[in-house]
PDBML (XML) file of the C-alpha atoms, coordinates in Angstrom:
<?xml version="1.0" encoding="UTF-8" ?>
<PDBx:datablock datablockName="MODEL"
   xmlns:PDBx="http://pdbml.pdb.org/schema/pdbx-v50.xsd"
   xmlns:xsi="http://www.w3.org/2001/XMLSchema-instance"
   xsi:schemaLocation="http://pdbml.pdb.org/schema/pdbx-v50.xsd pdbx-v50.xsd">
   <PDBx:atom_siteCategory>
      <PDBx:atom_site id="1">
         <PDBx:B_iso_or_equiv>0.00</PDBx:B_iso_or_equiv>
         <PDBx:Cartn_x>13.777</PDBx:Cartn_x>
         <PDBx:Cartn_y>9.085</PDBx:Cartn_y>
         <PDBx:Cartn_z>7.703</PDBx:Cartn_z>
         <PDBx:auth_asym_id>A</PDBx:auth_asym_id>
         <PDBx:auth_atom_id>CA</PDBx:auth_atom_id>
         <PDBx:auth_comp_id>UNK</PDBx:auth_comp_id>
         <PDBx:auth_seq_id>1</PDBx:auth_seq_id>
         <PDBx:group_PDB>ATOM</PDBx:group_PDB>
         <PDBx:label_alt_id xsi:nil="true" />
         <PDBx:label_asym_id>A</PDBx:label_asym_id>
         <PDBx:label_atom_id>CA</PDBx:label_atom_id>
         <PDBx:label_comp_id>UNK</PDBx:label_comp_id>
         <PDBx:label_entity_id>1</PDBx:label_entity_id>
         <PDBx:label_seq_id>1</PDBx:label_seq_id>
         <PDBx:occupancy>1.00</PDBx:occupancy>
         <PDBx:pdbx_PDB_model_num>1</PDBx:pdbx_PDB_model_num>
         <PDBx:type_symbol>C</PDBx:type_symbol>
      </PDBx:atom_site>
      <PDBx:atom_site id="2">
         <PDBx:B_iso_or_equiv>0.00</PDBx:B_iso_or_equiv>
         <PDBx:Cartn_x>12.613</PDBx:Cartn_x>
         <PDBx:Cartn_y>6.144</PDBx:Cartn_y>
         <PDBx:Cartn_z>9.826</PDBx:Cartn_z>
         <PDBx:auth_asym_id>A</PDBx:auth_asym_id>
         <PDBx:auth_atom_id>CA</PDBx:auth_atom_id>
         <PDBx:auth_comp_id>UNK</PDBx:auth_comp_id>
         <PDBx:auth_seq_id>2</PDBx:auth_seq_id>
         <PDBx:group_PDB>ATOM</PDBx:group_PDB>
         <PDBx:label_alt_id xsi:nil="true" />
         <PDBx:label_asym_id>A</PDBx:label_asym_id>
         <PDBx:label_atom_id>CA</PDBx:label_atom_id>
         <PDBx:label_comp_id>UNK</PDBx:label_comp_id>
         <PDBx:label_entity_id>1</PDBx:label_entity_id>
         <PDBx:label_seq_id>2</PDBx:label_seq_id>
         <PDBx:occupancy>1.00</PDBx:occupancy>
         <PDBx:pdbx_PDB_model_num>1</PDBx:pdbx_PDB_model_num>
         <PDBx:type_symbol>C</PDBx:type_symbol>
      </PDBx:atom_site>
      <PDBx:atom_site id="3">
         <PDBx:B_iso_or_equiv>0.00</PDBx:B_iso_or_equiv>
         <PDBx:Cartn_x>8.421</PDBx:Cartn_x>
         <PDBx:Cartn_y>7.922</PDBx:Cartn_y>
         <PDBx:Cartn_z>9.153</PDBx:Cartn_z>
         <PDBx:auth_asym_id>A</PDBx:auth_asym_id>
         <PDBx:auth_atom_id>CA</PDBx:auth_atom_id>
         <PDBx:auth_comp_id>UNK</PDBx:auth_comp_id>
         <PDBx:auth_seq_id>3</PDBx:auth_seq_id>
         <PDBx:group_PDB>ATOM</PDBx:group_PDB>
         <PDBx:label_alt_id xsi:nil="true" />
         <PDBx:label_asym_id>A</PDBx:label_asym_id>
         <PDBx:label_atom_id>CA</PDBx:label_atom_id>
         <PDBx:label_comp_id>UNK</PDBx:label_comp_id>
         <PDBx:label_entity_id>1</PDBx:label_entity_id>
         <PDBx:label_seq_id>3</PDBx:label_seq_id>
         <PDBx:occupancy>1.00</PDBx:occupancy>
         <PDBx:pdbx_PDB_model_num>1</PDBx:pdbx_PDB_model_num>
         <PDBx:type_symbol>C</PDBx:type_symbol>
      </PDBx:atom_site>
      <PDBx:atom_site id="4">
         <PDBx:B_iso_or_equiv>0.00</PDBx:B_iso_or_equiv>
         <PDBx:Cartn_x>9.332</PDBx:Cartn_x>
         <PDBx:Cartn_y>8.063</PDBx:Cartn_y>
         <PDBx:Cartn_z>5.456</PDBx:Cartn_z>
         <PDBx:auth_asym_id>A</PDBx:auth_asym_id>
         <PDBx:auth_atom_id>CA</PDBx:auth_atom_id>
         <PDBx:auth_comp_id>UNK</PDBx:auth_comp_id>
         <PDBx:auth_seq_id>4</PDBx:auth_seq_id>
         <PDBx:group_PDB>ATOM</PDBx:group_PDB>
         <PDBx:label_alt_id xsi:nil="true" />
         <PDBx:label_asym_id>A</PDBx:label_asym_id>
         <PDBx:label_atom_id>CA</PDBx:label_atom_id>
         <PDBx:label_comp_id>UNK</PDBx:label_comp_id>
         <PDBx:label_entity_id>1</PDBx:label_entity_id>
         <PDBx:label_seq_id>4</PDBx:label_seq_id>
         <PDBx:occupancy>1.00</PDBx:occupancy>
         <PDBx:pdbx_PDB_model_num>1</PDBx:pdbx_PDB_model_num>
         <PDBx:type_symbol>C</PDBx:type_symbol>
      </PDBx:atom_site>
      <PDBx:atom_site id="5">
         <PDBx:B_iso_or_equiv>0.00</PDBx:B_iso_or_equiv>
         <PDBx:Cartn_x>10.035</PDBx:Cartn_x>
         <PDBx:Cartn_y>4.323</PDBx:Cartn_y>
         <PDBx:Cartn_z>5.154</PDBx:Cartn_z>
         <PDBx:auth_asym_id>A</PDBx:auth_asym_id>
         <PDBx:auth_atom_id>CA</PDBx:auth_atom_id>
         <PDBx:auth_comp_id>UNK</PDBx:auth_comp_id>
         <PDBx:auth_seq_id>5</PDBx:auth_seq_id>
         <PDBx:group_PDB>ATOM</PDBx:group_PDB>
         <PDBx:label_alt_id xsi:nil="true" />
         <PDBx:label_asym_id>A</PDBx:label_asym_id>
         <PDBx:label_atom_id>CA</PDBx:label_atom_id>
         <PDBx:label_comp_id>UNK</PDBx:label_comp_id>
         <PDBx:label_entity_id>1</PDBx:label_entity_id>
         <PDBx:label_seq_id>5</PDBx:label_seq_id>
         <PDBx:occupancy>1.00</PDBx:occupancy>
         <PDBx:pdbx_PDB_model_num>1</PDBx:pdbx_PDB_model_num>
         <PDBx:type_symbol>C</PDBx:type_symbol>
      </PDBx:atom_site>
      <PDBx:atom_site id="6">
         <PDBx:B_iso_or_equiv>0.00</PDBx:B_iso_or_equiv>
         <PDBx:Cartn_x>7.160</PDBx:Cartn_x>
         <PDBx:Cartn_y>3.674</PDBx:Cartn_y>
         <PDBx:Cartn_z>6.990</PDBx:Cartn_z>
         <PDBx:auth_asym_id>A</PDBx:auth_asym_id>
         <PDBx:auth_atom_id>CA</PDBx:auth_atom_id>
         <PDBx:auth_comp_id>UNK</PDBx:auth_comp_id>
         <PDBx:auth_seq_id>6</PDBx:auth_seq_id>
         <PDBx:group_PDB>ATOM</PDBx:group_PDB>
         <PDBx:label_alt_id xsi:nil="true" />
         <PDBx:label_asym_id>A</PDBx:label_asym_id>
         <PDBx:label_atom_id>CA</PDBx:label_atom_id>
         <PDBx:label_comp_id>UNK</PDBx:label_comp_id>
         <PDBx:label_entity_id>1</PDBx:label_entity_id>
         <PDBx:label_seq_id>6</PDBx:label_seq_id>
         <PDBx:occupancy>1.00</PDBx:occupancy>
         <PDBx:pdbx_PDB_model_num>1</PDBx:pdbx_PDB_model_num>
         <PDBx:type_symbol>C</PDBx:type_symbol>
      </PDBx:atom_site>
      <PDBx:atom_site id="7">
         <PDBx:B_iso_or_equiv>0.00</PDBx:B_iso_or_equiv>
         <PDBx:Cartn_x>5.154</PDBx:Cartn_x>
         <PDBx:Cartn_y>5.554</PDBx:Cartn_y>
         <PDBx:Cartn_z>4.561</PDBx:Cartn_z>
         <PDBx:auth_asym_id>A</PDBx:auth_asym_id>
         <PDBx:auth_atom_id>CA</PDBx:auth_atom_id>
         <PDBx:auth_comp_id>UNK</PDBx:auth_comp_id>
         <PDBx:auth_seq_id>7</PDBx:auth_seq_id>
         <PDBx:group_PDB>ATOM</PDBx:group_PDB>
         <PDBx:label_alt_id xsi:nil="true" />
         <PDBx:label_asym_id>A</PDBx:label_asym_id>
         <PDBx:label_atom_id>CA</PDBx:label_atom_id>
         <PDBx:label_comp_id>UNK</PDBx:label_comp_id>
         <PDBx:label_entity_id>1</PDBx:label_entity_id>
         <PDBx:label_seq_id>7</PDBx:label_seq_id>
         <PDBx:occupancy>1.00</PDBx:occupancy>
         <PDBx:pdbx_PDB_model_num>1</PDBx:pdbx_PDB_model_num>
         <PDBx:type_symbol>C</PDBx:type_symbol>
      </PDBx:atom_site>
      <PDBx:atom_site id="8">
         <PDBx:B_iso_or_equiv>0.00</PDBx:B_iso_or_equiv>
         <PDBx:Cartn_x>6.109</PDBx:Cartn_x>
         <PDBx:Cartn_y>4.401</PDBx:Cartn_y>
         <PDBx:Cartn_z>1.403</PDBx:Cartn_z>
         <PDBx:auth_asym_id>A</PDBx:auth_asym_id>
         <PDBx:auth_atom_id>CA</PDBx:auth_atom_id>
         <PDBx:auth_comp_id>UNK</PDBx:auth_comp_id>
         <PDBx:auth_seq_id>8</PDBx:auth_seq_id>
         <PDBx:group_PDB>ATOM</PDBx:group_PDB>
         <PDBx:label_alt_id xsi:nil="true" />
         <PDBx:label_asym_id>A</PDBx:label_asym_id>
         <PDBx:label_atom_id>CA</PDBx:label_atom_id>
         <PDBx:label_comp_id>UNK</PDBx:label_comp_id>
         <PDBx:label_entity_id>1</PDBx:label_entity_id>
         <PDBx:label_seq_id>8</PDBx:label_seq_id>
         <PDBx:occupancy>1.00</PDBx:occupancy>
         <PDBx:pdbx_PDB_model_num>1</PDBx:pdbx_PDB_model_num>
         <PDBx:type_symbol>C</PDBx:type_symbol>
      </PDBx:atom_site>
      <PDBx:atom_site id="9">
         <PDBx:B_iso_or_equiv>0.00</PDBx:B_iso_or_equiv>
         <PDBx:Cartn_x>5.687</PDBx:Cartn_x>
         <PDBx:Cartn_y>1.175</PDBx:Cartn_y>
         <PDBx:Cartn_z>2.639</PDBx:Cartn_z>
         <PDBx:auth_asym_id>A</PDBx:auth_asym_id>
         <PDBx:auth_atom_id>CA</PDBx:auth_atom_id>
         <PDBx:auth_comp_id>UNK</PDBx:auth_comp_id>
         <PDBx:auth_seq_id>9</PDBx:auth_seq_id>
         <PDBx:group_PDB>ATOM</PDBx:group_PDB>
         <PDBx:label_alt_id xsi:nil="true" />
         <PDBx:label_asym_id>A</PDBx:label_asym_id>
         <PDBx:label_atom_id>CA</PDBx:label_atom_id>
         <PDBx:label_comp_id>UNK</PDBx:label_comp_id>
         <PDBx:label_entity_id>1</PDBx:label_entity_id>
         <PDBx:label_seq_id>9</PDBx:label_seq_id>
         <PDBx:occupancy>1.00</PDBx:occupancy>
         <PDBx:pdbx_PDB_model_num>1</PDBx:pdbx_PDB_model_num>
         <PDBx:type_symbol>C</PDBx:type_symbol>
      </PDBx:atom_site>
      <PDBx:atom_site id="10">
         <PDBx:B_iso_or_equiv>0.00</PDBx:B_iso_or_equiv>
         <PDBx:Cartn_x>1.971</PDBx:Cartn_x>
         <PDBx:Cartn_y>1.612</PDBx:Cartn_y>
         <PDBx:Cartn_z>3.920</PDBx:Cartn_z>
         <PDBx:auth_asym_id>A</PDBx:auth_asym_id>
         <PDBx:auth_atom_id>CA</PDBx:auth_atom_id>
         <PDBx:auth_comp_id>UNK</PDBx:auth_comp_id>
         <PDBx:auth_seq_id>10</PDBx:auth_seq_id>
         <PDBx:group_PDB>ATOM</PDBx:group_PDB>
         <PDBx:label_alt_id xsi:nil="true" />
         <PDBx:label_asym_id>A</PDBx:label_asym_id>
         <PDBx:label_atom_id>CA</PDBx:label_atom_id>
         <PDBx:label_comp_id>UNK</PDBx:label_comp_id>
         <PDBx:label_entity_id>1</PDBx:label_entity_id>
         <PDBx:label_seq_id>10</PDBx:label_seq_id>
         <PDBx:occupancy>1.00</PDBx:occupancy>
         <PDBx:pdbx_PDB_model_num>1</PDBx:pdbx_PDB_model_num>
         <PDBx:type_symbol>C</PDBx:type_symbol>
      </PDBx:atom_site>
      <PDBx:atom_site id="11">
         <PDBx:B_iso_or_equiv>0.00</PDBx:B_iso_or_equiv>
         <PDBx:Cartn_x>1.743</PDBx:Cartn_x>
         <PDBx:Cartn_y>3.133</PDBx:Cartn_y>
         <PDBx:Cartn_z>0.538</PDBx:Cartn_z>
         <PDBx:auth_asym_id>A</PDBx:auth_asym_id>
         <PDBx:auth_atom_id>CA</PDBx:auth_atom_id>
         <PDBx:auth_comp_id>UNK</PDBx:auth_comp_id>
         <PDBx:auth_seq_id>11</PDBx:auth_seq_id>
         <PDBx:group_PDB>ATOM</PDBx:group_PDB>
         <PDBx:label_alt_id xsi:nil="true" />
         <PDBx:label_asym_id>A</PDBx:label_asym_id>
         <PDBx:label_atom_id>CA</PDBx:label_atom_id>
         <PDBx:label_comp_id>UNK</PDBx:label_comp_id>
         <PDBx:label_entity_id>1</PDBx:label_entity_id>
         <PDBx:label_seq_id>11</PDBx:label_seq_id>
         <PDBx:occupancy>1.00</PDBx:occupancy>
         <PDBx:pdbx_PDB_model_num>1</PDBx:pdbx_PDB_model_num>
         <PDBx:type_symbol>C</PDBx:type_symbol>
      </PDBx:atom_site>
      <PDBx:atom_site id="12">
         <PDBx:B_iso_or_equiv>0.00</PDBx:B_iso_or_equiv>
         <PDBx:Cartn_x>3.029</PDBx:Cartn_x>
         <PDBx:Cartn_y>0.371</PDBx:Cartn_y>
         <PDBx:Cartn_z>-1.493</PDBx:Cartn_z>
         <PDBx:auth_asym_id>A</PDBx:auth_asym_id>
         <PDBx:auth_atom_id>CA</PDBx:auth_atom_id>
         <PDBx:auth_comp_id>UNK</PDBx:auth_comp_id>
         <PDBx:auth_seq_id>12</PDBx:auth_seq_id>
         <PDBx:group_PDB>ATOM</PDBx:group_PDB>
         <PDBx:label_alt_id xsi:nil="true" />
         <PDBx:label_asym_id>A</PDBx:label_asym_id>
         <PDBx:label_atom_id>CA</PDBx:label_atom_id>
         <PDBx:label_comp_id>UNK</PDBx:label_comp_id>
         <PDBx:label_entity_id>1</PDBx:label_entity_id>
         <PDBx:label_seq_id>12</PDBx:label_seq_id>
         <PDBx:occupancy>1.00</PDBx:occupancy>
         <PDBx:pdbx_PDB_model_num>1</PDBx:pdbx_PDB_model_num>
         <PDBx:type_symbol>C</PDBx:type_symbol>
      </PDBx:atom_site>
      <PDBx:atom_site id="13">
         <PDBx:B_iso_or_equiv>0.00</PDBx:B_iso_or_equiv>
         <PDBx:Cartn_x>0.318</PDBx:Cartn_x>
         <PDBx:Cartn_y>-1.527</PDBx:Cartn_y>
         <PDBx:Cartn_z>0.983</PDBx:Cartn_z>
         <PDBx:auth_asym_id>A</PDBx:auth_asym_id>
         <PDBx:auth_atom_id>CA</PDBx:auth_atom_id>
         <PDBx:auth_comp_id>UNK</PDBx:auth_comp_id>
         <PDBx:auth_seq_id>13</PDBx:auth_seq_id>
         <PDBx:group_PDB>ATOM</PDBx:group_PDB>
         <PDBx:label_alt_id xsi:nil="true" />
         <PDBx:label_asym_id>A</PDBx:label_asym_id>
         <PDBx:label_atom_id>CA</PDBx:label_atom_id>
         <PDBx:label_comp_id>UNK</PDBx:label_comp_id>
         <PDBx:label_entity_id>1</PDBx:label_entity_id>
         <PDBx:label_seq_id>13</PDBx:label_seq_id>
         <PDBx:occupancy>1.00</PDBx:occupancy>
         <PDBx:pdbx_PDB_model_num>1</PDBx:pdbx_PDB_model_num>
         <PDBx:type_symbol>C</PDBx:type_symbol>
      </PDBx:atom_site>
      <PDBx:atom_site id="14">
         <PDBx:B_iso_or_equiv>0.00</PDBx:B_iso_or_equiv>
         <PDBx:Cartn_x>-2.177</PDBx:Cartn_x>
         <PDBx:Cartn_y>-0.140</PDBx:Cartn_y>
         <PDBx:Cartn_z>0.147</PDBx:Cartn_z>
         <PDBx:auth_asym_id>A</PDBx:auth_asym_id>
         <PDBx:auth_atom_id>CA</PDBx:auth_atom_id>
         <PDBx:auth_comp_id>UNK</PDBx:auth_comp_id>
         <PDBx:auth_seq_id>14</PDBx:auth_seq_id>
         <PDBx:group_PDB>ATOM</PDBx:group_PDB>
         <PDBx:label_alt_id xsi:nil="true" />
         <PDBx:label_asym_id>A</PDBx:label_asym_id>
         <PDBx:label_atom_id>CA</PDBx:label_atom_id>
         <PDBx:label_comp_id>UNK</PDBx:label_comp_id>
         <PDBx:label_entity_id>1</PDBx:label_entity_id>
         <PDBx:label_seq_id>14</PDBx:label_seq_id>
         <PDBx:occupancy>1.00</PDBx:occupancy>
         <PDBx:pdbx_PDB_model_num>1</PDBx:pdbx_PDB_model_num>
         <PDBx:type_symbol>C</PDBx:type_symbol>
      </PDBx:atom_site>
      <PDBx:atom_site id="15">
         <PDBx:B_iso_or_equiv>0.00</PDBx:B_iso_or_equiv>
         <PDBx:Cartn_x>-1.441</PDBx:Cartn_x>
         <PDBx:Cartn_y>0.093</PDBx:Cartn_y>
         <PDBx:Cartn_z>-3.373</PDBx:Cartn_z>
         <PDBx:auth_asym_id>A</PDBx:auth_asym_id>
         <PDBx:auth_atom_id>CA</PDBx:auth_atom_id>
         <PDBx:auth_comp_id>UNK</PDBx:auth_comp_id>
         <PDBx:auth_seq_id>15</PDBx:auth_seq_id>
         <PDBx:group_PDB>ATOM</PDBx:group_PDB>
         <PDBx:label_alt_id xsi:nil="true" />
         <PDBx:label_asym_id>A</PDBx:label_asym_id>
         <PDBx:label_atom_id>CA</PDBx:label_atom_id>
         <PDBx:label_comp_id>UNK</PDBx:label_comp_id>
         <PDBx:label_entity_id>1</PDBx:label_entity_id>
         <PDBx:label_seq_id>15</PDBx:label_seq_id>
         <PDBx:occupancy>1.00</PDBx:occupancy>
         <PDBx:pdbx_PDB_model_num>1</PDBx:pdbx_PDB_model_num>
         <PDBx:type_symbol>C</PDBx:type_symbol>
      </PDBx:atom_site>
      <PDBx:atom_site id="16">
         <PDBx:B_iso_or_equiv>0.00</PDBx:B_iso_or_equiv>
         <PDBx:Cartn_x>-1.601</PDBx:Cartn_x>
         <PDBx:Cartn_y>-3.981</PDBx:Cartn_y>
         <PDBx:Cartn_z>-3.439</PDBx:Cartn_z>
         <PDBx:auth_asym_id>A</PDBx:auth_asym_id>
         <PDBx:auth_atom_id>CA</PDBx:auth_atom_id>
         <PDBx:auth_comp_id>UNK</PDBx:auth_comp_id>
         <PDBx:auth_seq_id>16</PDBx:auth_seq_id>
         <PDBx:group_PDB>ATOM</PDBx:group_PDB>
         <PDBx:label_alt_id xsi:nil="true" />
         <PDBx:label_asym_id>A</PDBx:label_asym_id>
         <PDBx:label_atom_id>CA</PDBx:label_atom_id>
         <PDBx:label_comp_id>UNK</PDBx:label_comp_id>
         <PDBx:label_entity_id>1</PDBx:label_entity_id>
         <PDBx:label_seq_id>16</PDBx:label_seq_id>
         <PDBx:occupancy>1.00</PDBx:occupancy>
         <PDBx:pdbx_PDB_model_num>1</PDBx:pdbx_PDB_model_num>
         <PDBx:type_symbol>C</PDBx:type_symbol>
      </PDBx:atom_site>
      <PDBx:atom_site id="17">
         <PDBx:B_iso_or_equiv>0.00</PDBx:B_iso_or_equiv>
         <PDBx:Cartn_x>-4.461</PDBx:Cartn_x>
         <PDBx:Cartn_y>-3.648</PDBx:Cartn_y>
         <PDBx:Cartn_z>-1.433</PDBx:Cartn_z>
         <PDBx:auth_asym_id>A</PDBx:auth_asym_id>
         <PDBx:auth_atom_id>CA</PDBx:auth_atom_id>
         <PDBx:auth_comp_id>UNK</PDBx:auth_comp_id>
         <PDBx:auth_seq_id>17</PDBx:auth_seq_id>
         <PDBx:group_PDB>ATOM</PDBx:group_PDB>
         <PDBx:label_alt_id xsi:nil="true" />
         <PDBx:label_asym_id>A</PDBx:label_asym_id>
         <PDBx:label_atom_id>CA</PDBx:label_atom_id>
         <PDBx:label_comp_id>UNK</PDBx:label_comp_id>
         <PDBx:label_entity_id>1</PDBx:label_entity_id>
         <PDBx:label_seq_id>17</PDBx:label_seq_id>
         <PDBx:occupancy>1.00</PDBx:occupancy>
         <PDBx:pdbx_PDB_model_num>1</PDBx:pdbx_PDB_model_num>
         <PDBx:type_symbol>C</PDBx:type_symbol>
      </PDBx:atom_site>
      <PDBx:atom_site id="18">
         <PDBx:B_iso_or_equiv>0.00</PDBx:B_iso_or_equiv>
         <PDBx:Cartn_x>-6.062</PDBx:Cartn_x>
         <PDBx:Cartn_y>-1.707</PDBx:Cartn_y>
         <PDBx:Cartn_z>-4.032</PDBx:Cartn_z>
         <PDBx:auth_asym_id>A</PDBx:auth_asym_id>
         <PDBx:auth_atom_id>CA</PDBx:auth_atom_id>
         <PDBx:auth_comp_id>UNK</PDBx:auth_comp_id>
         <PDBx:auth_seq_id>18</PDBx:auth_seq_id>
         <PDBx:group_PDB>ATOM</PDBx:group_PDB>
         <PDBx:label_alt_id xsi:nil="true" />
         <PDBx:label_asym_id>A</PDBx:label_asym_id>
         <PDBx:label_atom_id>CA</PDBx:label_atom_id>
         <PDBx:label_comp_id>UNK</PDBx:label_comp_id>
         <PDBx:label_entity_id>1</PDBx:label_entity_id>
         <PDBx:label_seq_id>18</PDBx:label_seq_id>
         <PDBx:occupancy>1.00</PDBx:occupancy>
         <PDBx:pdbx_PDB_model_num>1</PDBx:pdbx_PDB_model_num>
         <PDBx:type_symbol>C</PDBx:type_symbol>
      </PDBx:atom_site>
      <PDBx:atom_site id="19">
         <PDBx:B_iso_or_equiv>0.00</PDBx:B_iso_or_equiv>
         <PDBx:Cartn_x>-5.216</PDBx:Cartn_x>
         <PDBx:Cartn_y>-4.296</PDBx:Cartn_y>
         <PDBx:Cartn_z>-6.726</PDBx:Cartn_z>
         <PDBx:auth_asym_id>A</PDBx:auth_asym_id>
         <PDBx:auth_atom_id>CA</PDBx:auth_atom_id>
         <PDBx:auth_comp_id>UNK</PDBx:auth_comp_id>
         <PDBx:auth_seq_id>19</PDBx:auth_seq_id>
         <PDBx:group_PDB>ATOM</PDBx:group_PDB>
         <PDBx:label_alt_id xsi:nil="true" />
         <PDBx:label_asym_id>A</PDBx:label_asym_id>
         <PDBx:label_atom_id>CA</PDBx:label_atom_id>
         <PDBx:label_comp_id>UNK</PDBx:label_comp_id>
         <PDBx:label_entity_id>1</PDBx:label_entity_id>
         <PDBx:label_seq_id>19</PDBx:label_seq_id>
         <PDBx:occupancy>1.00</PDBx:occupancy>
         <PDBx:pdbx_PDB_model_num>1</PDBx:pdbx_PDB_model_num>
         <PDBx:type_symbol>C</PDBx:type_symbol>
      </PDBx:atom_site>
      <PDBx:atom_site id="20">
         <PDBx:B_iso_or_equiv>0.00</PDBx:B_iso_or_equiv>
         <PDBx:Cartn_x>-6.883</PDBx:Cartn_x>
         <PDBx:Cartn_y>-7.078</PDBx:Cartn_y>
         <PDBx:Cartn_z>-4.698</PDBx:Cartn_z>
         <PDBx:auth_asym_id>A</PDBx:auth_asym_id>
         <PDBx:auth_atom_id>CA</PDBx:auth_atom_id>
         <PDBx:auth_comp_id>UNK</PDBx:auth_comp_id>
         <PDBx:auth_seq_id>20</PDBx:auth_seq_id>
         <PDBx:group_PDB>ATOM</PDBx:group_PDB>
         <PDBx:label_alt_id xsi:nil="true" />
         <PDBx:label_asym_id>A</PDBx:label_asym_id>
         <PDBx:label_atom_id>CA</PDBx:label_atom_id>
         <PDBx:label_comp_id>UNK</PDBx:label_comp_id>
         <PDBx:label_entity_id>1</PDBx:label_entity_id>
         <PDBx:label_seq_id>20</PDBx:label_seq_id>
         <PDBx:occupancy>1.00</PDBx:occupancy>
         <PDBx:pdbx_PDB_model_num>1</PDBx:pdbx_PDB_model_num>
         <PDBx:type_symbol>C</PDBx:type_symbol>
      </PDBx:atom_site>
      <PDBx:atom_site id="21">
         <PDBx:B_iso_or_equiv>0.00</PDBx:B_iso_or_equiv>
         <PDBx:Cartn_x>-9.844</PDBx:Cartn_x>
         <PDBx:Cartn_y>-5.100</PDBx:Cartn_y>
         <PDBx:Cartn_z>-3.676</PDBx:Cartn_z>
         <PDBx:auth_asym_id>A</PDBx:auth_asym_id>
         <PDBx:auth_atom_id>CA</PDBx:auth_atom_id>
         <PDBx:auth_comp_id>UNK</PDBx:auth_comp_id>
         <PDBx:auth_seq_id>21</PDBx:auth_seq_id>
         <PDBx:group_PDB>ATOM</PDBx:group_PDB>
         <PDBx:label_alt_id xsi:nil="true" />
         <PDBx:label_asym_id>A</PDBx:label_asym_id>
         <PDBx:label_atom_id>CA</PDBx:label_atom_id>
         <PDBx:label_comp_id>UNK</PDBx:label_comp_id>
         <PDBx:label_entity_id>1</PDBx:label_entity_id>
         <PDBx:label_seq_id>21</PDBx:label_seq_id>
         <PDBx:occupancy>1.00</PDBx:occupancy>
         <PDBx:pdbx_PDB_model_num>1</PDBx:pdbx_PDB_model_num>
         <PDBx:type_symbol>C</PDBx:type_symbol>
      </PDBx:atom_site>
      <PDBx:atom_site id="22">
         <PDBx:B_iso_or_equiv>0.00</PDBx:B_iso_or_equiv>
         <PDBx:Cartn_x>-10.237</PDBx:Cartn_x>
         <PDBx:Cartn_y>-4.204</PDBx:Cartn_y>
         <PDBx:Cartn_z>-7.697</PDBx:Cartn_z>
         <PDBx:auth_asym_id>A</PDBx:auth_asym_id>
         <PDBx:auth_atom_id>CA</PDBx:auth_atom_id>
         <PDBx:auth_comp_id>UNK</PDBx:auth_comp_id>
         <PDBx:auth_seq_id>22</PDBx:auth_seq_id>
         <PDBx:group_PDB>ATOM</PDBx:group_PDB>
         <PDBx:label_alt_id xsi:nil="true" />
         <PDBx:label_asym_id>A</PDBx:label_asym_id>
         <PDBx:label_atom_id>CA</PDBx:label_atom_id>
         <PDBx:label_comp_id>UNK</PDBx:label_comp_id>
         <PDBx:label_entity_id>1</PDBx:label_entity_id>
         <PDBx:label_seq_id>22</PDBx:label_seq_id>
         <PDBx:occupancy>1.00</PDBx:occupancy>
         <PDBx:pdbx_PDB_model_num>1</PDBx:pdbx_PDB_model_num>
         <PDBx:type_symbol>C</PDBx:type_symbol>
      </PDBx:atom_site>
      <PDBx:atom_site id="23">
         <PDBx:B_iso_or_equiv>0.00</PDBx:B_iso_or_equiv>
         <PDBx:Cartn_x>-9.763</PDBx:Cartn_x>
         <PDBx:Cartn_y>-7.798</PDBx:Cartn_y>
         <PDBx:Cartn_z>-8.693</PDBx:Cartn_z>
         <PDBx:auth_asym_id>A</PDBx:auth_asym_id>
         <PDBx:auth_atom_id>CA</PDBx:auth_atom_id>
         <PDBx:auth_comp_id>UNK</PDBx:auth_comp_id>
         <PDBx:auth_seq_id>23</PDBx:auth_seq_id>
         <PDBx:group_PDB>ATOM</PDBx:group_PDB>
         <PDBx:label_alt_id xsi:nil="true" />
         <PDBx:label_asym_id>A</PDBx:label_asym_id>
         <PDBx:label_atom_id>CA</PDBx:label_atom_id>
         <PDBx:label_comp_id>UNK</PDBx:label_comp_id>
         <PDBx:label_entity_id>1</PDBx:label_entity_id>
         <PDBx:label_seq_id>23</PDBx:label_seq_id>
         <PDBx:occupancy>1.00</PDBx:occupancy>
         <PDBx:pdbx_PDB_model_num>1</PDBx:pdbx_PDB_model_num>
         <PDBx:type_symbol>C</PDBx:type_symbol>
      </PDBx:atom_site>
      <PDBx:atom_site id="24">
         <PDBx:B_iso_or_equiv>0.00</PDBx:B_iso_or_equiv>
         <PDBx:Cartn_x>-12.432</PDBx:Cartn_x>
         <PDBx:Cartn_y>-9.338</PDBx:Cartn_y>
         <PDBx:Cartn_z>-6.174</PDBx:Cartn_z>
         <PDBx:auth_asym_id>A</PDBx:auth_asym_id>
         <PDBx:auth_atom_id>CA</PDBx:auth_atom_id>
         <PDBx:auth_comp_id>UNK</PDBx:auth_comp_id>
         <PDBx:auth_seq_id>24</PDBx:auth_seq_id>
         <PDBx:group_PDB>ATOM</PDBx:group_PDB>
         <PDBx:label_alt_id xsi:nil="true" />
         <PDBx:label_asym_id>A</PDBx:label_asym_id>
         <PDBx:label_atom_id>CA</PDBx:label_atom_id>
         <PDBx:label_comp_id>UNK</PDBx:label_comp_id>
         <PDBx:label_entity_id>1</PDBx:label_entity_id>
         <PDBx:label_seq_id>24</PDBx:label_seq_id>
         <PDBx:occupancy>1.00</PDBx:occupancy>
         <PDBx:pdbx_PDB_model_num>1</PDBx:pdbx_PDB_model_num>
         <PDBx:type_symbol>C</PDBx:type_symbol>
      </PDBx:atom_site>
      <PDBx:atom_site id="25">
         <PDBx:B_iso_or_equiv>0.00</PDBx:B_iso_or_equiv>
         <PDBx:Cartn_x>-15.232</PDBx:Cartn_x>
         <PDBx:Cartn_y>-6.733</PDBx:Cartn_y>
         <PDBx:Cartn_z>-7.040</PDBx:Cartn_z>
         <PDBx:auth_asym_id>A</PDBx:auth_asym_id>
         <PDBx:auth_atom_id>CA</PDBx:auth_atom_id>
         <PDBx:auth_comp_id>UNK</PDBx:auth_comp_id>
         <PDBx:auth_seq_id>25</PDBx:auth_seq_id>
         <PDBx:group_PDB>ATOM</PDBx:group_PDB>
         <PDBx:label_alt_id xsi:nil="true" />
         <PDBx:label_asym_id>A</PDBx:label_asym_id>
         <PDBx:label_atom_id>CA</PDBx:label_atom_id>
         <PDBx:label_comp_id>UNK</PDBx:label_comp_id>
         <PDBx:label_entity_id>1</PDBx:label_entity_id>
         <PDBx:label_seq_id>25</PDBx:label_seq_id>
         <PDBx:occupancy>1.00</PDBx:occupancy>
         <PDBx:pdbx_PDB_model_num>1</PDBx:pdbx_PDB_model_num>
         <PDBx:type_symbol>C</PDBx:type_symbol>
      </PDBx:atom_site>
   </PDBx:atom_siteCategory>
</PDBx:datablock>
């Protein structure tokens, strides 16, 4: 359970990452 939070949160992460990354290039 604890690896699964973890997870979704680097995913959510990464997804507004993503969204920065997209917006800068």
């Amino acid at each position: 359970e604890s690896h699964n939070r973890l997870l979704d949160r680097m995913g959510n992460d990464m997804d507004s990452s993503r969204g920065v990354l997209s917006g800068t290039v």
